[in-house]
PDB file of N, CA and C in Angstrom:
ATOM      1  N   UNK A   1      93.116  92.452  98.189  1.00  0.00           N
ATOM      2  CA  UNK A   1      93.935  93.009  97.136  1.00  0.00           C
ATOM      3  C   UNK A   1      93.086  93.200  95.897  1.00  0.00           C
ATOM      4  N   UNK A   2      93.428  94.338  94.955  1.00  0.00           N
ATOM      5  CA  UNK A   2      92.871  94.578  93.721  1.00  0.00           C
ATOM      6  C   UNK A   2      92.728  93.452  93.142  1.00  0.00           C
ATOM      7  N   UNK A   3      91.724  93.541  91.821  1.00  0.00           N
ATOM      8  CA  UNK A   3      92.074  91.804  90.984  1.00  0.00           C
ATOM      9  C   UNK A   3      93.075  92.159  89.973  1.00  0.00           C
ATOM     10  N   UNK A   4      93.210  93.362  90.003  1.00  0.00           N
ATOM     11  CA  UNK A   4      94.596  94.090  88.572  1.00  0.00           C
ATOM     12  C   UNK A   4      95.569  93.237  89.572  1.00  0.00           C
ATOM     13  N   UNK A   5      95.790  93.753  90.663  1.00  0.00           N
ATOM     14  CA  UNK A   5      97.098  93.068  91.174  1.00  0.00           C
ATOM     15  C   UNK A   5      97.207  91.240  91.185  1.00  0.00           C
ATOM     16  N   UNK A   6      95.965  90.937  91.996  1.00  0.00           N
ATOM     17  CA  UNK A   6      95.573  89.464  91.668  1.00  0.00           C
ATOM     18  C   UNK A   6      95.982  88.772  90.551  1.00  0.00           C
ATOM     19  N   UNK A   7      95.719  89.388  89.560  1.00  0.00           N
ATOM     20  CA  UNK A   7      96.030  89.085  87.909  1.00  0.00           C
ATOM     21  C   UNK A   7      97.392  89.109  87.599  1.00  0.00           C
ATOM     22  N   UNK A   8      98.109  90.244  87.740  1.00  0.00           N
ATOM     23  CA  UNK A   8      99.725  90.629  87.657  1.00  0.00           C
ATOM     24  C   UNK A   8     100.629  89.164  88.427  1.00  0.00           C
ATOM     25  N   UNK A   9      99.970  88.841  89.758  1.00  0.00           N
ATOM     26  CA  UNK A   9     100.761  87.834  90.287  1.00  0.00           C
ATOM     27  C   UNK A   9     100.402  86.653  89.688  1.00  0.00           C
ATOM     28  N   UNK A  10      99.437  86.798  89.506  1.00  0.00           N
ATOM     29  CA  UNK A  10      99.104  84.833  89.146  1.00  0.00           C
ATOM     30  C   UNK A  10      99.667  84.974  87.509  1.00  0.00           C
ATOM     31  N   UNK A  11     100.092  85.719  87.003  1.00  0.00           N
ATOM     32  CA  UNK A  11     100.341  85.510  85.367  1.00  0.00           C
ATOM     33  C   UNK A  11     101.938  86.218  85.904  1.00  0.00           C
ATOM     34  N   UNK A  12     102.321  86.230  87.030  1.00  0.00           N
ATOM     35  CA  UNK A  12     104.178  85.948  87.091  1.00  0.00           C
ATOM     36  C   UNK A  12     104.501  84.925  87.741  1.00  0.00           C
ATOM     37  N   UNK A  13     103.665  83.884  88.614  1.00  0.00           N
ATOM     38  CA  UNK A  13     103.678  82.671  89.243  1.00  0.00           C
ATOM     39  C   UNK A  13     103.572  81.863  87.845  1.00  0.00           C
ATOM     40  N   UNK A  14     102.819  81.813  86.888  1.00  0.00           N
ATOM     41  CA  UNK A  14     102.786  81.246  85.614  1.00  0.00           C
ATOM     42  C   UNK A  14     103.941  81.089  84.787  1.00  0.00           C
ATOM     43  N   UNK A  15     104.711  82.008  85.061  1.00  0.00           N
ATOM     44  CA  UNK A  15     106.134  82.464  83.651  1.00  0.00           C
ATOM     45  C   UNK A  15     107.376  81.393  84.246  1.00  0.00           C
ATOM     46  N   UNK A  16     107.551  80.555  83.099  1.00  0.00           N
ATOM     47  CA  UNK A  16     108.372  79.065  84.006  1.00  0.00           C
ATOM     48  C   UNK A  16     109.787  79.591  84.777  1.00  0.00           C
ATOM     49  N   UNK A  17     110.490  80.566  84.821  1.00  0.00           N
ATOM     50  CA  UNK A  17     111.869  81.204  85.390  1.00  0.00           C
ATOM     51  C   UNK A  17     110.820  81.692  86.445  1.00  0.00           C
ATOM     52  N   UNK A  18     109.996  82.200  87.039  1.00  0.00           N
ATOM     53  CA  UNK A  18     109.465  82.536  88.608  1.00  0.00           C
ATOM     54  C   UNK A  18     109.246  81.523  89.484  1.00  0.00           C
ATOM     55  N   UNK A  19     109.943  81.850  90.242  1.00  0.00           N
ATOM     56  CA  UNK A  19     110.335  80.896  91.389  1.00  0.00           C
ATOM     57  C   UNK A  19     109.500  80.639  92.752  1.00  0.00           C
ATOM     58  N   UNK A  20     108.749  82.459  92.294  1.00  0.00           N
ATOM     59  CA  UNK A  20     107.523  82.852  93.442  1.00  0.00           C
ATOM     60  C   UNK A  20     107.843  84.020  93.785  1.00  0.00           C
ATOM     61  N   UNK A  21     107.324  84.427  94.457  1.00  0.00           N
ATOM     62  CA  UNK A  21     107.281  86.143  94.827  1.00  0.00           C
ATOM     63  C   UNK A  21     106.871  86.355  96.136  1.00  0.00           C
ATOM     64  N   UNK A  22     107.094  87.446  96.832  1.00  0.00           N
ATOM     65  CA  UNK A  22     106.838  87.887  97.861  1.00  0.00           C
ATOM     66  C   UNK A  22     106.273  89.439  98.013  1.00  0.00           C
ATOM     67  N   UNK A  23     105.541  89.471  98.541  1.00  0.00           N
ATOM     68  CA  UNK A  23     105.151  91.280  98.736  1.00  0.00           C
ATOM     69  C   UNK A  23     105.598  91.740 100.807  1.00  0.00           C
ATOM     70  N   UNK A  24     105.958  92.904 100.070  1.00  0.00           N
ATOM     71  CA  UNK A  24     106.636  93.423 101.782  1.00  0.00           C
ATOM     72  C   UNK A  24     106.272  94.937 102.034  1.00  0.00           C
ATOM     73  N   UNK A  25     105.949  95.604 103.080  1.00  0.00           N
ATOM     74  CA  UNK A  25     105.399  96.722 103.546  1.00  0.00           C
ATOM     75  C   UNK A  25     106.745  97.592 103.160  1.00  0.00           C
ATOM     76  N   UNK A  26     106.669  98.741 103.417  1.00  0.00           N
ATOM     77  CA  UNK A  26     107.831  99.861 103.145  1.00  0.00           C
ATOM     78  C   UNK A  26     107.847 100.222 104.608  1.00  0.00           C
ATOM     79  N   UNK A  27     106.878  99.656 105.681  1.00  0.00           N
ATOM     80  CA  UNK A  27     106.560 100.287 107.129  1.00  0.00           C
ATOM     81  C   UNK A  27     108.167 100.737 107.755  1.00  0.00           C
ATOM     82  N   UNK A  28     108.551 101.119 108.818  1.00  0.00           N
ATOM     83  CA  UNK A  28     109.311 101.310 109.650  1.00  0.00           C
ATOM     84  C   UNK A  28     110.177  99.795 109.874  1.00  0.00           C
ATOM     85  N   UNK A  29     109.651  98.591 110.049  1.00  0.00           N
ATOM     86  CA  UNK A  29     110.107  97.529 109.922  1.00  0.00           C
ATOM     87  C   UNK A  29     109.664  96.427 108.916  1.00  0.00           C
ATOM     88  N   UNK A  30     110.194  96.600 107.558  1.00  0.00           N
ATOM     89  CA  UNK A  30     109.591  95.757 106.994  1.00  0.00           C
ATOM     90  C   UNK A  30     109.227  94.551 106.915  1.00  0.00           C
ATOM     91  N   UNK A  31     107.979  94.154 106.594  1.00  0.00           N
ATOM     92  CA  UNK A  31     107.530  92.613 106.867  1.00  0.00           C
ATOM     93  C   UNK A  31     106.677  92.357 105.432  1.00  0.00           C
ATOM     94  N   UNK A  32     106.545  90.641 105.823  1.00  0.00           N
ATOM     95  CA  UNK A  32     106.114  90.367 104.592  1.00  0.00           C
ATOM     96  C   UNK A  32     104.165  90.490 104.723  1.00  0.00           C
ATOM     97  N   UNK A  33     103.486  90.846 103.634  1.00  0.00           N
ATOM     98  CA  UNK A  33     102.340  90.848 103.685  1.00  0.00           C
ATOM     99  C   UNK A  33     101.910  89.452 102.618  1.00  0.00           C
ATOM    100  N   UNK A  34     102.795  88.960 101.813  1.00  0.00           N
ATOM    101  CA  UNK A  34     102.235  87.897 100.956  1.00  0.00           C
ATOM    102  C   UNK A  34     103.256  87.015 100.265  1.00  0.00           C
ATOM    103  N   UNK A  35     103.399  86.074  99.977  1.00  0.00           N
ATOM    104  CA  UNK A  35     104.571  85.136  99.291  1.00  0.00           C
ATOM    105  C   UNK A  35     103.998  83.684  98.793  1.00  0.00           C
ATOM    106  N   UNK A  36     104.218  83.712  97.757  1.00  0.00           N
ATOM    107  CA  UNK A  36     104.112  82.429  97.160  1.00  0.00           C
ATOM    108  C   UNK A  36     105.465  81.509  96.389  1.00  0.00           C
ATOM    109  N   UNK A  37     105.156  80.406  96.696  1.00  0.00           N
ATOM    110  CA  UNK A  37     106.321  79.517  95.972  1.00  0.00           C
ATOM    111  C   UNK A  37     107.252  78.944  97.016  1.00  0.00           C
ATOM    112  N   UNK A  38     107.529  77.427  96.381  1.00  0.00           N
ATOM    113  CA  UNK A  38     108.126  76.805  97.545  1.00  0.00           C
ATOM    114  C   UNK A  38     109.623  77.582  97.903  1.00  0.00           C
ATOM    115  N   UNK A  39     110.028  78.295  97.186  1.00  0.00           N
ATOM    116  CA  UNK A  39     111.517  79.068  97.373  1.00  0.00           C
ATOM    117  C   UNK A  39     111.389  79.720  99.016  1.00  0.00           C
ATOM    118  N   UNK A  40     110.463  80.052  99.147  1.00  0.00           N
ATOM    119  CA  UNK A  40     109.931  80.845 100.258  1.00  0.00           C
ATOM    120  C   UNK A  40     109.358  79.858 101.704  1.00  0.00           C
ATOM    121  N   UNK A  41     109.466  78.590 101.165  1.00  0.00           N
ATOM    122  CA  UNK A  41     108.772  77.673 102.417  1.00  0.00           C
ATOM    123  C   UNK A  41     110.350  77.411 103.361  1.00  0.00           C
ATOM    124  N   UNK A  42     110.125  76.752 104.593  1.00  0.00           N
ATOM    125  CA  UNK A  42     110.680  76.708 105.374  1.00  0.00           C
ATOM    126  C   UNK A  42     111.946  77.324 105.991  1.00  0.00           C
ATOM    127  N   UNK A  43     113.197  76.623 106.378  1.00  0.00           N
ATOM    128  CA  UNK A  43     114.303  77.563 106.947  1.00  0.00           C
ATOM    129  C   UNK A  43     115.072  78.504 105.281  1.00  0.00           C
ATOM    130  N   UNK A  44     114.894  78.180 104.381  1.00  0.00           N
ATOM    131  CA  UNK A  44     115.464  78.893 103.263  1.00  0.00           C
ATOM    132  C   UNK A  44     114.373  79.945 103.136  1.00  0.00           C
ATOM    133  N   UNK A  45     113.326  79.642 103.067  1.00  0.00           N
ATOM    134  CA  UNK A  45     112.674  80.704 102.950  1.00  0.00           C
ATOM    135  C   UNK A  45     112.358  81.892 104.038  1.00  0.00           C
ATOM    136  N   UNK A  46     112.707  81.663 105.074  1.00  0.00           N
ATOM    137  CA  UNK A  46     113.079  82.626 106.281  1.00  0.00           C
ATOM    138  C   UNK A  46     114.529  83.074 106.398  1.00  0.00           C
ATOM    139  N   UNK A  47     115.293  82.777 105.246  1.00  0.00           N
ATOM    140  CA  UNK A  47     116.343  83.323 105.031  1.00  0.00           C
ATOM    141  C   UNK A  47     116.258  84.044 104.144  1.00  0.00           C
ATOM    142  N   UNK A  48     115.106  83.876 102.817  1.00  0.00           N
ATOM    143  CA  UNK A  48     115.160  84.842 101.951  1.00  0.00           C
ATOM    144  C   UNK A  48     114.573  86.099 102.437  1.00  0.00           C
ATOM    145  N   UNK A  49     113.506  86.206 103.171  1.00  0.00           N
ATOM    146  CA  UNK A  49     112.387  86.855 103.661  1.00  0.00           C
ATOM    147  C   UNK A  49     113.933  87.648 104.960  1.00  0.00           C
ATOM    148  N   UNK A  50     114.486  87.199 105.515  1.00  0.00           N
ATOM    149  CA  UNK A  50     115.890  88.419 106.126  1.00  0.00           C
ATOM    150  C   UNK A  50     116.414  89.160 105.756  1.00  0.00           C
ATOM    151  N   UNK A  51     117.169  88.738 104.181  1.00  0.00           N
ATOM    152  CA  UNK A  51     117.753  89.187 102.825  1.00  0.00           C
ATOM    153  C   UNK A  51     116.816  89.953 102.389  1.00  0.00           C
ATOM    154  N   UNK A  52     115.530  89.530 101.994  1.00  0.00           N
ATOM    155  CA  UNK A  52     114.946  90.922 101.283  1.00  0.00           C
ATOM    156  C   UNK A  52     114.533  92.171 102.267  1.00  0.00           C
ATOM    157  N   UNK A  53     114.106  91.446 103.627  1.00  0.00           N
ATOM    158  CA  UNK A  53     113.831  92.874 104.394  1.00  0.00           C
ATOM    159  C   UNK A  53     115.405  93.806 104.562  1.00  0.00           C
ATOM    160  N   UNK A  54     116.589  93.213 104.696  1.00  0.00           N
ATOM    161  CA  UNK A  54     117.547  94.121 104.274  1.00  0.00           C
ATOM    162  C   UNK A  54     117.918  94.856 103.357  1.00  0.00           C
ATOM    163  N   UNK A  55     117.400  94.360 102.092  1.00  0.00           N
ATOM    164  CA  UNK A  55     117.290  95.344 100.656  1.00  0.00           C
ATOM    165  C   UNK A  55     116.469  96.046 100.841  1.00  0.00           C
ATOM    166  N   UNK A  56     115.325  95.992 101.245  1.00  0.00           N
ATOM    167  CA  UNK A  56     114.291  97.074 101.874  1.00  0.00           C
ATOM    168  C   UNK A  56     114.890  98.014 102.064  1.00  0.00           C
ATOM    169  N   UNK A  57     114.904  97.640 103.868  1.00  0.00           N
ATOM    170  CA  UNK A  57     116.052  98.788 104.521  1.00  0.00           C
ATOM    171  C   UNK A  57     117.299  99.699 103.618  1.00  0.00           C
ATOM    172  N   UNK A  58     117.595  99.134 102.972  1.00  0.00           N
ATOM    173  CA  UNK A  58     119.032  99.686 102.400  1.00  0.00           C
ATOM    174  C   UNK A  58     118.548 100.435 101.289  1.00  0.00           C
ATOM    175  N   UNK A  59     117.373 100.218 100.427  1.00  0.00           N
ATOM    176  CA  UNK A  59     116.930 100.872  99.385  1.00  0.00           C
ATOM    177  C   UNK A  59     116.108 101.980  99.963  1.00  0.00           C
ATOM    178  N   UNK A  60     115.057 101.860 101.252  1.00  0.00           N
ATOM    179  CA  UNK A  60     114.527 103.115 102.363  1.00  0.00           C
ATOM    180  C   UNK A  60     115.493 103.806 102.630  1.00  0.00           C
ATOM    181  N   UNK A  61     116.651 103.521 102.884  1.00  0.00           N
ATOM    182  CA  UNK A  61     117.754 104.567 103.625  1.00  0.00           C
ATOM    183  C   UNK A  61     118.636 105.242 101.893  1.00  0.00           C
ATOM    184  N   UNK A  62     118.814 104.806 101.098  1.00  0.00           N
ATOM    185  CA  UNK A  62     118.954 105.535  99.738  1.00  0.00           C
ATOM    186  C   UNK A  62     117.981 106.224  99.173  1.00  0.00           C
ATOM    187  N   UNK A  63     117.089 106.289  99.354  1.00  0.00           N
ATOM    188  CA  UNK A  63     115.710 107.122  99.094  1.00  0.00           C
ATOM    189  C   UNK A  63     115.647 108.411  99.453  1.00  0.00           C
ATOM    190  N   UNK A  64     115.484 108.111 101.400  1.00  0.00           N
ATOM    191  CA  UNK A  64     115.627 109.131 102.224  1.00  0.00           C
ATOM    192  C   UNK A  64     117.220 109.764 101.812  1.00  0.00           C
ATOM    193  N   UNK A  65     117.601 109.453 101.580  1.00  0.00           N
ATOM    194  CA  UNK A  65     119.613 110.144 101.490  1.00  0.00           C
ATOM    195  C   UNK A  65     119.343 110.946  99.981  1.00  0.00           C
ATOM    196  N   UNK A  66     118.332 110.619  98.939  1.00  0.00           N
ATOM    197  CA  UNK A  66     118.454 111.501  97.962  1.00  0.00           C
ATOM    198  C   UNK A  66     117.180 112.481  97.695  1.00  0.00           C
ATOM    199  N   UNK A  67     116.473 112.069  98.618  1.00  0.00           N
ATOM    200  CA  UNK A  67     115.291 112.803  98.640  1.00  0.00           C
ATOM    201  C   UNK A  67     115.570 114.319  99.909  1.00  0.00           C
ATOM    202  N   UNK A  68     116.508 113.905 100.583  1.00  0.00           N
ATOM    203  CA  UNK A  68     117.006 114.897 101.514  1.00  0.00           C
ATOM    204  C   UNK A  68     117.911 115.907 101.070  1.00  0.00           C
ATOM    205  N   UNK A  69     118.482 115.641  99.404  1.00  0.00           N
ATOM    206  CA  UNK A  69     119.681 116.106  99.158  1.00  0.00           C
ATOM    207  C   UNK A  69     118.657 117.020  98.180  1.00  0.00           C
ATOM    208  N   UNK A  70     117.750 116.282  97.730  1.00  0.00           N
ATOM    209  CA  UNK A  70     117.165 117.163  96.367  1.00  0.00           C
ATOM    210  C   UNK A  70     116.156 118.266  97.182  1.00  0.00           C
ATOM    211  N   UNK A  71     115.671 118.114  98.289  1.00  0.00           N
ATOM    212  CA  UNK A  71     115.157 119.572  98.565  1.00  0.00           C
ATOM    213  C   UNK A  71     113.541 119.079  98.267  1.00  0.00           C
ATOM    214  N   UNK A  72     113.146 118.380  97.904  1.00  0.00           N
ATOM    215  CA  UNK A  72     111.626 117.970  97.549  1.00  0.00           C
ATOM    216  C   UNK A  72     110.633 117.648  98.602  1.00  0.00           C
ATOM    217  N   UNK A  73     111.578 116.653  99.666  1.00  0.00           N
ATOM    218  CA  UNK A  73     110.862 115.745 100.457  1.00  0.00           C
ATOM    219  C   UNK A  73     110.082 114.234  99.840  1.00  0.00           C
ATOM    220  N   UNK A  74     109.428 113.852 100.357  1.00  0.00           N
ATOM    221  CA  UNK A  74     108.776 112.426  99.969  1.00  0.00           C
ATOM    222  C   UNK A  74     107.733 112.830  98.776  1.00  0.00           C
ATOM    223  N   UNK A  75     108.017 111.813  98.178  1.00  0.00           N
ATOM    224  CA  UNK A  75     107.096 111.806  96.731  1.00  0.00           C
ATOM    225  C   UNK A  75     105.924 111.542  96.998  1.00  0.00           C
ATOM    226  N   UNK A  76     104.649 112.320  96.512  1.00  0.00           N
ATOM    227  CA  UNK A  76     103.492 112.593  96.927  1.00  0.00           C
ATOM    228  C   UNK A  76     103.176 110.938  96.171  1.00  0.00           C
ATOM    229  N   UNK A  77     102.365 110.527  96.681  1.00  0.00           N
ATOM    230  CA  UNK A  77     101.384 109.198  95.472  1.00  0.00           C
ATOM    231  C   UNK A  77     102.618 107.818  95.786  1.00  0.00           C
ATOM    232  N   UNK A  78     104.293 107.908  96.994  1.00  0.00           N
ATOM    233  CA  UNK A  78     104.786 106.553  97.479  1.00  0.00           C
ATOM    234  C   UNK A  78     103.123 105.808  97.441  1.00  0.00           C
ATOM    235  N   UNK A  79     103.437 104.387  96.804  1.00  0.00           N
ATOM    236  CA  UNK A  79     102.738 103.438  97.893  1.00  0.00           C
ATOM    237  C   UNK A  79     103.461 102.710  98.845  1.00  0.00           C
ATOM    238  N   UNK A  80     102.636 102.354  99.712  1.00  0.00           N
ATOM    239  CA  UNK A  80     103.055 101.549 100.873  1.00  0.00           C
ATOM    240  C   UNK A  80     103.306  99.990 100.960  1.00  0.00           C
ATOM    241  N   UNK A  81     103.014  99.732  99.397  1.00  0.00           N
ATOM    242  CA  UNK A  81     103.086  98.464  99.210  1.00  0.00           C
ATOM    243  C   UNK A  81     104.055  98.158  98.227  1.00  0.00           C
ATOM    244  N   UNK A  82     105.108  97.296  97.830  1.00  0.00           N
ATOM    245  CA  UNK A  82     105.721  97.136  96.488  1.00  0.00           C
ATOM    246  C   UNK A  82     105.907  96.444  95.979  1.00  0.00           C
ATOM    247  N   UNK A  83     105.652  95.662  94.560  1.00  0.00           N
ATOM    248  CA  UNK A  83     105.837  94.306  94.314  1.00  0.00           C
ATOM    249  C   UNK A  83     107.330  93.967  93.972  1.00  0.00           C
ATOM    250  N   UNK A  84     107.801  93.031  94.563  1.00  0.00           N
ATOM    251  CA  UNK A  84     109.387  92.654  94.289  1.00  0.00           C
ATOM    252  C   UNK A  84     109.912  91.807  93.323  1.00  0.00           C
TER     253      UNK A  84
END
């Protein structure tokens, strides 16, 4: 990972209300590529990591539903990565 990004996370792991963070692909099935913080360790945290890949999904399928309506197609410069 970039150190811009490196930097961005470790100075929001720092800010006392962050609980921890997770990063997740936009792929076809989203998964997690990175997560920190105990919020995220064991059976709760494989419950959060369900919950967010469903906001995924649900925010991919509102995307595609207004990007289909506006006539444009996919926004040139998506990344494939997003911080949550």
């Amino acid at each position: 990972m970039s150190p811009e990004l490196e930097q961005t996370l470790s100075l929001m792991s720092a800010h006392r209300s962050v609980l921890g963070y997770m990063l997740i692909n936009r792929g076809h099935h989203p998964s997690i590529i990175r997560h920190s913080g105990v919020v995220f360790d064991g059976d709760q945290g494989r419950r959060y990591a369900a919950v967010i890949a469903r906001i995924v999904e649900n925010v991919q399928s509102g995307l595609e539903e207004v990007r289909g309506d506006d006539g444009l197609g996919p926004v040139v410069g998506d990344a494939d990565v997003n911080l949550l």
